[in-house]
C-alpha atoms as a PDB file:
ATOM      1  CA  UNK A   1      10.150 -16.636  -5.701  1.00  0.00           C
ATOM      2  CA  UNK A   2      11.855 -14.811  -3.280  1.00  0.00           C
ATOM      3  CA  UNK A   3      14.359 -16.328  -0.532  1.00  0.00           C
ATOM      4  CA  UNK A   4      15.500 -13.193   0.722  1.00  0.00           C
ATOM      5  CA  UNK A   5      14.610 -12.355   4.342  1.00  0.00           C
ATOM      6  CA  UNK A   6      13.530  -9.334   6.025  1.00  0.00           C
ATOM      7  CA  UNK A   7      14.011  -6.568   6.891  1.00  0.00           C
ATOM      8  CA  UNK A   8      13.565  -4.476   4.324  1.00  0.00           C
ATOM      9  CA  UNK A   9      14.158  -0.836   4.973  1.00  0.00           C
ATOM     10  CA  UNK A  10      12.754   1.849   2.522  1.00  0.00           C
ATOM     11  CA  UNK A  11      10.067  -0.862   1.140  1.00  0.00           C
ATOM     12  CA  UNK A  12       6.325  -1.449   1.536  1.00  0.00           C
ATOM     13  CA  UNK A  13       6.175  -4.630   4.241  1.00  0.00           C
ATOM     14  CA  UNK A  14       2.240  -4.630   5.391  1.00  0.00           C
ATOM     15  CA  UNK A  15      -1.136  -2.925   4.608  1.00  0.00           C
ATOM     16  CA  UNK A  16      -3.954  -2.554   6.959  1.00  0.00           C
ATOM     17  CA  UNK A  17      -7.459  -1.679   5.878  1.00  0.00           C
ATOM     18  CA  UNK A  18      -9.146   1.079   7.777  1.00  0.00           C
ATOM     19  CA  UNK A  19     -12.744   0.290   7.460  1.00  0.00           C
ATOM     20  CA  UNK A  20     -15.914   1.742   8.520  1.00  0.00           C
ATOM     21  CA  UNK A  21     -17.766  -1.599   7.726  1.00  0.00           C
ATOM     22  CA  UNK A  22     -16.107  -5.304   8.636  1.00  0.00           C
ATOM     23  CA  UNK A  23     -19.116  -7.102   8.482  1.00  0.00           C
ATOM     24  CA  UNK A  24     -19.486  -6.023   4.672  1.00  0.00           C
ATOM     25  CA  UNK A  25     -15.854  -6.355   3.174  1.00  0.00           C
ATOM     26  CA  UNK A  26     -14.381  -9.049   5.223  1.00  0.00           C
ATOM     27  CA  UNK A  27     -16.605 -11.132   2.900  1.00  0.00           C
ATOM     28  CA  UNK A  28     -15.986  -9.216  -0.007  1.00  0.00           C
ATOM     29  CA  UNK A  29     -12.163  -9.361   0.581  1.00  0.00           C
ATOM     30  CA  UNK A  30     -11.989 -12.955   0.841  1.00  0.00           C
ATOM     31  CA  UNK A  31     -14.472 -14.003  -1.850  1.00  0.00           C
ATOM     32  CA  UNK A  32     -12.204 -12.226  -4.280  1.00  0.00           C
ATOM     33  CA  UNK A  33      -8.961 -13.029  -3.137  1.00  0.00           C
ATOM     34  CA  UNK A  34      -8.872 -16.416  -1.302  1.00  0.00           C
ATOM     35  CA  UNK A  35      -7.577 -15.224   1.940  1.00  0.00           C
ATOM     36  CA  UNK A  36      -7.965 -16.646   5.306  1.00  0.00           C
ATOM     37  CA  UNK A  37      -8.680 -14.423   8.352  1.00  0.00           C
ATOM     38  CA  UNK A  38      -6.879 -14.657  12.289  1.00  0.00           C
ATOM     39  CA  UNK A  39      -8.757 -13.113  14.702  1.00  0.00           C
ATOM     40  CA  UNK A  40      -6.964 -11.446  17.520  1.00  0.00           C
ATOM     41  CA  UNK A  41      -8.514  -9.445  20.171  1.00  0.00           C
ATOM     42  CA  UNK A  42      -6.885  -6.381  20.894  1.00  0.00           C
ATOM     43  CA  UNK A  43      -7.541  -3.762  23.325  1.00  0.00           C
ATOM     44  CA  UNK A  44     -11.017  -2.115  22.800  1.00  0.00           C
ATOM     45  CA  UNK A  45     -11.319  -3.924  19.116  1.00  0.00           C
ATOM     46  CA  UNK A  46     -10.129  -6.950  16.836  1.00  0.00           C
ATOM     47  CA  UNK A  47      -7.456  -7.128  14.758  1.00  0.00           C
ATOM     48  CA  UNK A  48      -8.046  -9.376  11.834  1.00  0.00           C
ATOM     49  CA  UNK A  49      -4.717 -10.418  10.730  1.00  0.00           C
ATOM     50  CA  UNK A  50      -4.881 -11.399   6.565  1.00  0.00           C
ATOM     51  CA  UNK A  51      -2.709 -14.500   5.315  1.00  0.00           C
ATOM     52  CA  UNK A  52      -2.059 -15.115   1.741  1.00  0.00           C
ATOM     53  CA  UNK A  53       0.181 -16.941   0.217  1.00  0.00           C
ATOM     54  CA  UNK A  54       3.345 -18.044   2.753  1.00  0.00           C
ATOM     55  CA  UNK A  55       2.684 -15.894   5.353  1.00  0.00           C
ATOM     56  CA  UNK A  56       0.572 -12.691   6.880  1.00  0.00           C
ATOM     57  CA  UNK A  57       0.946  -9.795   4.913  1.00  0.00           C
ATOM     58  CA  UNK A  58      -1.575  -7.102   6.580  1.00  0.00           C
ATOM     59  CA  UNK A  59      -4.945  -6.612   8.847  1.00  0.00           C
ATOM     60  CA  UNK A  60      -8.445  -5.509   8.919  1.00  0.00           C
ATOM     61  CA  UNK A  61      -9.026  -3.067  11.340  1.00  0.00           C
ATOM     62  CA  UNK A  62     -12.629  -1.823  11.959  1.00  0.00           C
ATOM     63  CA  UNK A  63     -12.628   1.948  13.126  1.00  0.00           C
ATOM     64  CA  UNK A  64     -16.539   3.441  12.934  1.00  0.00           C
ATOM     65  CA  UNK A  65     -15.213   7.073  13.351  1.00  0.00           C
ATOM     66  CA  UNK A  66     -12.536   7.963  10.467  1.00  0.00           C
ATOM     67  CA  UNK A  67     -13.997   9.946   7.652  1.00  0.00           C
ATOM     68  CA  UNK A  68     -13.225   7.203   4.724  1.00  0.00           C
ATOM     69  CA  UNK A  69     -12.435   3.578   4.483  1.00  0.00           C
ATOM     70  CA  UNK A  70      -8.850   3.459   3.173  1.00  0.00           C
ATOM     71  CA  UNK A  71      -5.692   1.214   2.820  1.00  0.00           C
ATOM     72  CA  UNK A  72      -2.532   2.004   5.348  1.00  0.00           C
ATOM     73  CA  UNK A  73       0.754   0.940   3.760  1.00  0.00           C
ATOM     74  CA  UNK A  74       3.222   0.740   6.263  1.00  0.00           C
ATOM     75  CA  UNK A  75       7.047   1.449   5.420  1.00  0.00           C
ATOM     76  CA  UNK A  76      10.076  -0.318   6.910  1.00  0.00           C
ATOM     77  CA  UNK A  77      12.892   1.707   8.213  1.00  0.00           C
ATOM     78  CA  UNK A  78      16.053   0.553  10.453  1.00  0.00           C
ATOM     79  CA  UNK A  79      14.532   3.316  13.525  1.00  0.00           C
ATOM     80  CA  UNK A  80      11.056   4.557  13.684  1.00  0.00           C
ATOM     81  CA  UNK A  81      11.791   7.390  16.427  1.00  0.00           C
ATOM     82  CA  UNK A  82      14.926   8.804  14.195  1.00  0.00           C
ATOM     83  CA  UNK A  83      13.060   8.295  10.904  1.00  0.00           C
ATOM     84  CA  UNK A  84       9.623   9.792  12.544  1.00  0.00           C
ATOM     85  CA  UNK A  85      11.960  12.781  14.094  1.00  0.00           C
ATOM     86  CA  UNK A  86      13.034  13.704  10.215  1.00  0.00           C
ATOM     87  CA  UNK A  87       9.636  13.587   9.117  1.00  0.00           C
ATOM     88  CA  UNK A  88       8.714  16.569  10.548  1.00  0.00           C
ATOM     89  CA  UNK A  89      12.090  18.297   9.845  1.00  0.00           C
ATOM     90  CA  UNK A  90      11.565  17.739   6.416  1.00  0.00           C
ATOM     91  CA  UNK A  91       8.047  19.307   6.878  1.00  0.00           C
ATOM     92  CA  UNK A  92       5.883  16.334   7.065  1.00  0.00           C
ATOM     93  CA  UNK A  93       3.405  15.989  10.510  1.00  0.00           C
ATOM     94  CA  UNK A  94       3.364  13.115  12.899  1.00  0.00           C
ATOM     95  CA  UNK A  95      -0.148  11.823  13.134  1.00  0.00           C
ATOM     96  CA  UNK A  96       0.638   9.076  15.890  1.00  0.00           C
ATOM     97  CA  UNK A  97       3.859   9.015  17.619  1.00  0.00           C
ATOM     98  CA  UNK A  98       6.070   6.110  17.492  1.00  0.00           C
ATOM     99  CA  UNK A  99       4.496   3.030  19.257  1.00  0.00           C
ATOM    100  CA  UNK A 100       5.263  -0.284  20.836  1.00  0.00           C
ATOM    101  CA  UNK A 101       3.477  -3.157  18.654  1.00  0.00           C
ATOM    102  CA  UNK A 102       3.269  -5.844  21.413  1.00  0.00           C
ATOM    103  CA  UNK A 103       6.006  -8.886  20.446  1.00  0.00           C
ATOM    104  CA  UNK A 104       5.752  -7.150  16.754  1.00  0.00           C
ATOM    105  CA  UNK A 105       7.916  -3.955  16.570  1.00  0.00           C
ATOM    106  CA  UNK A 106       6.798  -0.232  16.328  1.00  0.00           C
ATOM    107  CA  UNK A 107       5.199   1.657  14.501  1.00  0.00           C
ATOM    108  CA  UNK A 108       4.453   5.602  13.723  1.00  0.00           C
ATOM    109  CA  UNK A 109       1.791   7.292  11.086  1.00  0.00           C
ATOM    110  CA  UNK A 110       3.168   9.942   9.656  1.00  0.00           C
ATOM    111  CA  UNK A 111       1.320  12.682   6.873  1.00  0.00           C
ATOM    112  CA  UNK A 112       4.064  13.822   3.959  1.00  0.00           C
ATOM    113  CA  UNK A 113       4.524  17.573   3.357  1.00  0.00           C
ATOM    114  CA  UNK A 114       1.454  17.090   0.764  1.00  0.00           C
ATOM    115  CA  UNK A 115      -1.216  15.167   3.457  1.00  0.00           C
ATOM    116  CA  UNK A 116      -0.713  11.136   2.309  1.00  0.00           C
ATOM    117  CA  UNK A 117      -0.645   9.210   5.116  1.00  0.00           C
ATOM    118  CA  UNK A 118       2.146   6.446   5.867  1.00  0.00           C
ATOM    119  CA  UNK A 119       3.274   4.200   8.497  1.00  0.00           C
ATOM    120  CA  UNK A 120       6.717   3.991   9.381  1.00  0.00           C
ATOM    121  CA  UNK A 121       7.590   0.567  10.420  1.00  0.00           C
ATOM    122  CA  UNK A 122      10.407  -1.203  12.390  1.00  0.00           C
ATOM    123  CA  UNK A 123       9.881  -4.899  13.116  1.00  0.00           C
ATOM    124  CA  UNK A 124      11.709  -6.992  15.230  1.00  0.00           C
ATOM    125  CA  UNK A 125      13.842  -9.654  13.697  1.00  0.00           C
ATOM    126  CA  UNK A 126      11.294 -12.163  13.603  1.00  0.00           C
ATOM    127  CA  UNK A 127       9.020 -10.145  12.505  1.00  0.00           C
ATOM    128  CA  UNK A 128      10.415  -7.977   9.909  1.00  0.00           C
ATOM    129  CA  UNK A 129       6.684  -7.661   7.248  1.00  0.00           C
ATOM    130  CA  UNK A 130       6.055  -9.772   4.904  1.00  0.00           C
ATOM    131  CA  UNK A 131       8.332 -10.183   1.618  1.00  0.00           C
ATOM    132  CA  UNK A 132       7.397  -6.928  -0.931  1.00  0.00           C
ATOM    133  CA  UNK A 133       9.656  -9.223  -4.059  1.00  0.00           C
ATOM    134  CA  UNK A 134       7.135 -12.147  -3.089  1.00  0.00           C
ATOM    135  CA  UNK A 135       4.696 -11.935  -6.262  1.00  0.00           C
ATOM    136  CA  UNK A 136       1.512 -14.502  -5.007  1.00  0.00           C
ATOM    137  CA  UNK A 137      -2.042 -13.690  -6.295  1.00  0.00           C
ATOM    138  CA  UNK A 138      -4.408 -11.627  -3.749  1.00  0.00           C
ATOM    139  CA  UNK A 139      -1.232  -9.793  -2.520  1.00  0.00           C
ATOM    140  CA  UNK A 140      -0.337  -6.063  -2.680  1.00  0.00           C
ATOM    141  CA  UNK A 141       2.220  -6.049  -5.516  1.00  0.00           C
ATOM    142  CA  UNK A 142       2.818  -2.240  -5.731  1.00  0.00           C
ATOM    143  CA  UNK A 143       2.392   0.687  -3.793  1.00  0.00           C
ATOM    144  CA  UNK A 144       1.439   4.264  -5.650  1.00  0.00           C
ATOM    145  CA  UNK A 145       1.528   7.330  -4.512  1.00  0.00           C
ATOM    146  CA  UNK A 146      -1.038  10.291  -6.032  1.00  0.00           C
ATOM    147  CA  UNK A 147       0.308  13.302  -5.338  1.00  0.00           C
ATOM    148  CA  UNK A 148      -0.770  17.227  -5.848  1.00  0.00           C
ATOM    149  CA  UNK A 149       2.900  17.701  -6.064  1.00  0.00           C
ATOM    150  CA  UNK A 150       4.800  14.848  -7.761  1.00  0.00           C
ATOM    151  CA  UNK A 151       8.736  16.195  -7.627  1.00  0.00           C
ATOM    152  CA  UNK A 152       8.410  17.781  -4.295  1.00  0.00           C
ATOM    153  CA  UNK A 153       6.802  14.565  -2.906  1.00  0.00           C
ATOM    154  CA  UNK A 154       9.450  12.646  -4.573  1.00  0.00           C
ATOM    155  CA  UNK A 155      12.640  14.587  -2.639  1.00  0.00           C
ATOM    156  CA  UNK A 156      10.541  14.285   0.974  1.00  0.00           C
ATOM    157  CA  UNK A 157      10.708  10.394   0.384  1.00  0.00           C
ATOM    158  CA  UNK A 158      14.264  10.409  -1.139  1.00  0.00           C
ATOM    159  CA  UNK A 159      15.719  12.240   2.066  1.00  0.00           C
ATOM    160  CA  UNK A 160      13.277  10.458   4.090  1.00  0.00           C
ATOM    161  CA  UNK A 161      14.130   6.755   2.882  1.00  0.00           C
ATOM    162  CA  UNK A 162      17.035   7.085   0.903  1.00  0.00           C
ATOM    163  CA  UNK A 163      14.632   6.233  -2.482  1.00  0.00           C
ATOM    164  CA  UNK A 164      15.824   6.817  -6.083  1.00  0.00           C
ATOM    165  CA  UNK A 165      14.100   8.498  -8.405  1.00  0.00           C
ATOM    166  CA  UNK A 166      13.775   6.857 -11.948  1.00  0.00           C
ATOM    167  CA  UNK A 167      11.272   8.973 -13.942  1.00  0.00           C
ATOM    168  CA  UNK A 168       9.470   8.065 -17.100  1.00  0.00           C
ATOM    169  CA  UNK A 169       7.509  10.060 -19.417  1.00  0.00           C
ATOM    170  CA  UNK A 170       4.363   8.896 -20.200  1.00  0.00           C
ATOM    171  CA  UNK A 171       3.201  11.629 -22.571  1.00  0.00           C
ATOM    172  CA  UNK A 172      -0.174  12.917 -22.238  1.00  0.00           C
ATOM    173  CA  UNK A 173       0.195  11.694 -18.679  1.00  0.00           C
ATOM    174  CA  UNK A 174       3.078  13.231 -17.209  1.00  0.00           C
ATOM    175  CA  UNK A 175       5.996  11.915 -15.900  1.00  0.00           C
ATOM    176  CA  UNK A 176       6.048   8.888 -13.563  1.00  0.00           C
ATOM    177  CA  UNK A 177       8.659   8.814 -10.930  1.00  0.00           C
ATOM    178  CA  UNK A 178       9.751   4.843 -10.248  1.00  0.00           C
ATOM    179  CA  UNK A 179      11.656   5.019  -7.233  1.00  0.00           C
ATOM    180  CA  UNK A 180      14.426   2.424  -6.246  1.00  0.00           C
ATOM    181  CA  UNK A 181      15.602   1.113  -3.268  1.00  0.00           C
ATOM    182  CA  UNK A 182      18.650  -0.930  -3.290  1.00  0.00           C
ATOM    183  CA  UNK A 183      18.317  -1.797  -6.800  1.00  0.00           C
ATOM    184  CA  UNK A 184      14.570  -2.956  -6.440  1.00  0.00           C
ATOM    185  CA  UNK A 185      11.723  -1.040  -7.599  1.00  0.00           C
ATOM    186  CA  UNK A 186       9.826  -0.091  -5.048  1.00  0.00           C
ATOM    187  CA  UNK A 187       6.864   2.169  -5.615  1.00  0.00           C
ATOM    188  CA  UNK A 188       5.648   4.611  -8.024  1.00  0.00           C
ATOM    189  CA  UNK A 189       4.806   8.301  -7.569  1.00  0.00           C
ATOM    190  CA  UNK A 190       2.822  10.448  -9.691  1.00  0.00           C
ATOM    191  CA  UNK A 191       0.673  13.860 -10.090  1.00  0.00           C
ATOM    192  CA  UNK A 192      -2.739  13.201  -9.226  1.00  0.00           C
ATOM    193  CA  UNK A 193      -4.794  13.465 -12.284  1.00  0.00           C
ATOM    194  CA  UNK A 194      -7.651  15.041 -10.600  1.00  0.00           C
ATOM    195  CA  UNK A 195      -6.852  18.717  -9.628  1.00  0.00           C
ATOM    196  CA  UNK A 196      -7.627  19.295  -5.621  1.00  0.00           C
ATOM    197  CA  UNK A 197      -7.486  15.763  -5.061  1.00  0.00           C
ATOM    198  CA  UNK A 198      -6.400  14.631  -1.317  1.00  0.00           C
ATOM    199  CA  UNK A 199      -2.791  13.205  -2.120  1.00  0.00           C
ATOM    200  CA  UNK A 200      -2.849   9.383  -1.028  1.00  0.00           C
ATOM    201  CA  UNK A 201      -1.161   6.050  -1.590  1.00  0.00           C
ATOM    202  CA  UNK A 202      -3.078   3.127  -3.719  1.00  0.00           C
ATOM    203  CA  UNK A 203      -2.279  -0.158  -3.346  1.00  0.00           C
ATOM    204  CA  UNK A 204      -2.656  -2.781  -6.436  1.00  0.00           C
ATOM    205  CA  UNK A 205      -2.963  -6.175  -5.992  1.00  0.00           C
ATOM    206  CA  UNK A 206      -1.589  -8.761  -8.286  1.00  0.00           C
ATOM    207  CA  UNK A 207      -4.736 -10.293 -10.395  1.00  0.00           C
ATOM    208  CA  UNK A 208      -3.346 -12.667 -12.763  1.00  0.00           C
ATOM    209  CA  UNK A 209      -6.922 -12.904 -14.823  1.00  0.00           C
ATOM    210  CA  UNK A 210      -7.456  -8.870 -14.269  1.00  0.00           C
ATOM    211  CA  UNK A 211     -11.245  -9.042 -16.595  1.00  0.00           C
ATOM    212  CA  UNK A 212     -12.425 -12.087 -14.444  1.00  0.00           C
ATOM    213  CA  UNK A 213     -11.063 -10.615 -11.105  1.00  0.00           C
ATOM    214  CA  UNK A 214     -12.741  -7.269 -11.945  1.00  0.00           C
ATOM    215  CA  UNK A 215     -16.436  -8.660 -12.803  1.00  0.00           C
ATOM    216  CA  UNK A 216     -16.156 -10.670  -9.893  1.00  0.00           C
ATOM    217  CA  UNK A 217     -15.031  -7.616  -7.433  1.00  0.00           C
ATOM    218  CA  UNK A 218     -18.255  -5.985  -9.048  1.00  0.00           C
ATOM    219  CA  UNK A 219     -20.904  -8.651  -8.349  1.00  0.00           C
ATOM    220  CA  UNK A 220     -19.190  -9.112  -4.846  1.00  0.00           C
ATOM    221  CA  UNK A 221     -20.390  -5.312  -4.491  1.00  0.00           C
ATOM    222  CA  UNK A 222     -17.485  -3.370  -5.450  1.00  0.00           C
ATOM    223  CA  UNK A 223     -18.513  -0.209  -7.332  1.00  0.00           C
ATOM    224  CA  UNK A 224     -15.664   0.041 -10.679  1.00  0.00           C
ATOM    225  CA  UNK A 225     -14.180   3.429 -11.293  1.00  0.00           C
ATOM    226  CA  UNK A 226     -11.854   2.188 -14.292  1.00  0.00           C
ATOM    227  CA  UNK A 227     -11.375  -1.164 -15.401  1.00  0.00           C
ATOM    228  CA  UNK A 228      -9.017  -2.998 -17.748  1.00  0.00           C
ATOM    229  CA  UNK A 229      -7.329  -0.216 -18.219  1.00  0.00           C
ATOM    230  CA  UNK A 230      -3.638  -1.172 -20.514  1.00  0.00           C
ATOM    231  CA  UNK A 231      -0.641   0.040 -19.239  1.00  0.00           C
ATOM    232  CA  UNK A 232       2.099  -0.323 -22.576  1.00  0.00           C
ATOM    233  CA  UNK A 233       4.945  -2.673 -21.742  1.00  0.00           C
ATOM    234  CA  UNK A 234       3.757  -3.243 -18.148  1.00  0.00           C
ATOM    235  CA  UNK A 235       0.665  -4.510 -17.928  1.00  0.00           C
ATOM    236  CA  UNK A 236      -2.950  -3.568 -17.389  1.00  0.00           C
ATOM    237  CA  UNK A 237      -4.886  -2.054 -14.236  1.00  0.00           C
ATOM    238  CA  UNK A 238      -8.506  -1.695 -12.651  1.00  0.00           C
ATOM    239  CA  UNK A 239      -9.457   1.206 -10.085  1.00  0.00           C
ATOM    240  CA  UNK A 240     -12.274   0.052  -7.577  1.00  0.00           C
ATOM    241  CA  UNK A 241     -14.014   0.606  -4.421  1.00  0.00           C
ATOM    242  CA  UNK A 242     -14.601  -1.783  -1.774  1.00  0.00           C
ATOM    243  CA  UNK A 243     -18.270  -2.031  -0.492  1.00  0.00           C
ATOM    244  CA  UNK A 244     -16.968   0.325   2.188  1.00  0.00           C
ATOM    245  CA  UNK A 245     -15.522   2.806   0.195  1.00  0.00           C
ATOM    246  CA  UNK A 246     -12.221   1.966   0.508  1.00  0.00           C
ATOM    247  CA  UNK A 247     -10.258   2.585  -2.882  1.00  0.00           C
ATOM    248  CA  UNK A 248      -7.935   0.214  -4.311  1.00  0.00           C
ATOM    249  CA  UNK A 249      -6.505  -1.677  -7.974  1.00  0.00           C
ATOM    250  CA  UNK A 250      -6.027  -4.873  -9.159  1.00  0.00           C
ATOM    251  CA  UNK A 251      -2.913  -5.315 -11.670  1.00  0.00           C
ATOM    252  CA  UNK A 252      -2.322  -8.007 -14.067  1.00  0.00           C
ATOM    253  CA  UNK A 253       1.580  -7.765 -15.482  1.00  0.00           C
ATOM    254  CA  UNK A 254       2.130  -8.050 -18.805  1.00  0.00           C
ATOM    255  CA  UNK A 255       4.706 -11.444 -19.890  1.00  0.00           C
ATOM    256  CA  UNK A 256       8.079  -9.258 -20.238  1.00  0.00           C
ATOM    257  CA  UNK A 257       7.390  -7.014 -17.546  1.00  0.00           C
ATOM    258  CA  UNK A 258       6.060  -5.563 -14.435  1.00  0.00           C
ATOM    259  CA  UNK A 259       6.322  -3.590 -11.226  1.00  0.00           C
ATOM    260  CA  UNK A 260       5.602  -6.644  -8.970  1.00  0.00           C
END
């Protein structure tokens, strides 16, 4: 377990969904992971803040109007106005402009020169994210990024963030880029294996019983685009939809080793 406190620039600190649906997966959500739900009114909607483990580590935010249900990793950095200012220098696009998160921080969403979204995230001391080294069961454990371009994606992020790039080859499937940040692993970046597809971050959350967490995301409604799938000397994977559409994986690490 972790002891080491936040902040934690250049690594994944919270993840809101961006749903379509509430009613439908905040039952699904916390069926198959445990987790208990805050409520907070905000203005014009509600903001429901997800706990797991010590701590918050994301929200629930319904929004009828956005084209598809998806997960929003948000990315610490040290100044959200410098950092979102090199963004678009480096040729990425601001999608919201940095913004005051009342008694929280700020925050900016930002698209990468190949369209995945991010948030750029600067917290205030006592509230810096929640702990990406933390491994606990229902939380996001790694953070993957599908790209149509894989190296040029890689040296955006690197001169964004200050990541290192550790690549592996994995054969018939390309190379995947681990990058580091301060001598922590912290996310993975690869081609996109289907041709034309929007590039986008997926989030995997740490399923120590991946088979039984996998049914049970399918009889709570999710629909199962790959499951159990073995990753050699890391672990094992299954890709899934929500009941809204949104897409995300579950990850079980293997006994030696793991991204999480």
């Amino acid at each position: 377990m972790s002891t080491v406190q936040g902040p934690w620039p250049g690594r994944f600190v919270w993840h809101d969904l961006m749903t379509t649906d509430a009613a439908r997966v905040v039952p699904f959500y916390t069926a198959l992971f445990g987790w208990r739900l805050e409520e907070r009114p905000m203005a014009g909607f509600v903001y429901r803040m997800i706990h797991c483990g010590p701590g918050p580590i994301g929200g629930i935010v319904e929004e009828k109007a956005i084209p598809t249900s998806h997960w929003m990793p948000y990315l610490a950095v040290d100044d959200v106005d410098a950092t979102h200012n090199k963004v678009q220098t480096l040729g990425g696009a601001v999608c919201v402009p940095p913004t005051d998160i009342p008694a929280t921080g700020r925050f900016a969403v930002v698209a990468d020169p190949q369209g995945a979204y991010v948030s750029l995230f600067q917290g205030r001391p006592e509230s810096p994210g929640c702990d990406p080294d933390l491994a606990v069961p229902g939380r996001i454990c790694w953070n993957e990024l599908l790209t149509g371009d894989d190296l040029a994606a890689q040296r955006f992020y690197s001169s964004l963030v200050g990541w290192r790039d550790a690549p592996k080859d994995m054969g018939p499937f390309g190379t995947y880029r681990v990058q580091t940040q301060r001598g922590k692993q912290a996310c993975g970046i690869m081609k996109n294996p289907e041709n034309g597809a929007p590039s986008s971050w997926l989030a995997y959350f740490l399923a120590p019983d991946l088979a039984a967490s996998t049914q049970r995301a399918a009889q709570l409604g999710a629909r199962v685009m790959m499951a159990n799938q073995p990753i050699p000397g890391i672990g094992a994977f299954s890709l899934l939809a929500d009941p809204a559409g949104a897409v995300f994986a579950l990850f079980q690490p293997a006994t030696t080793a793991a991204p999480c």
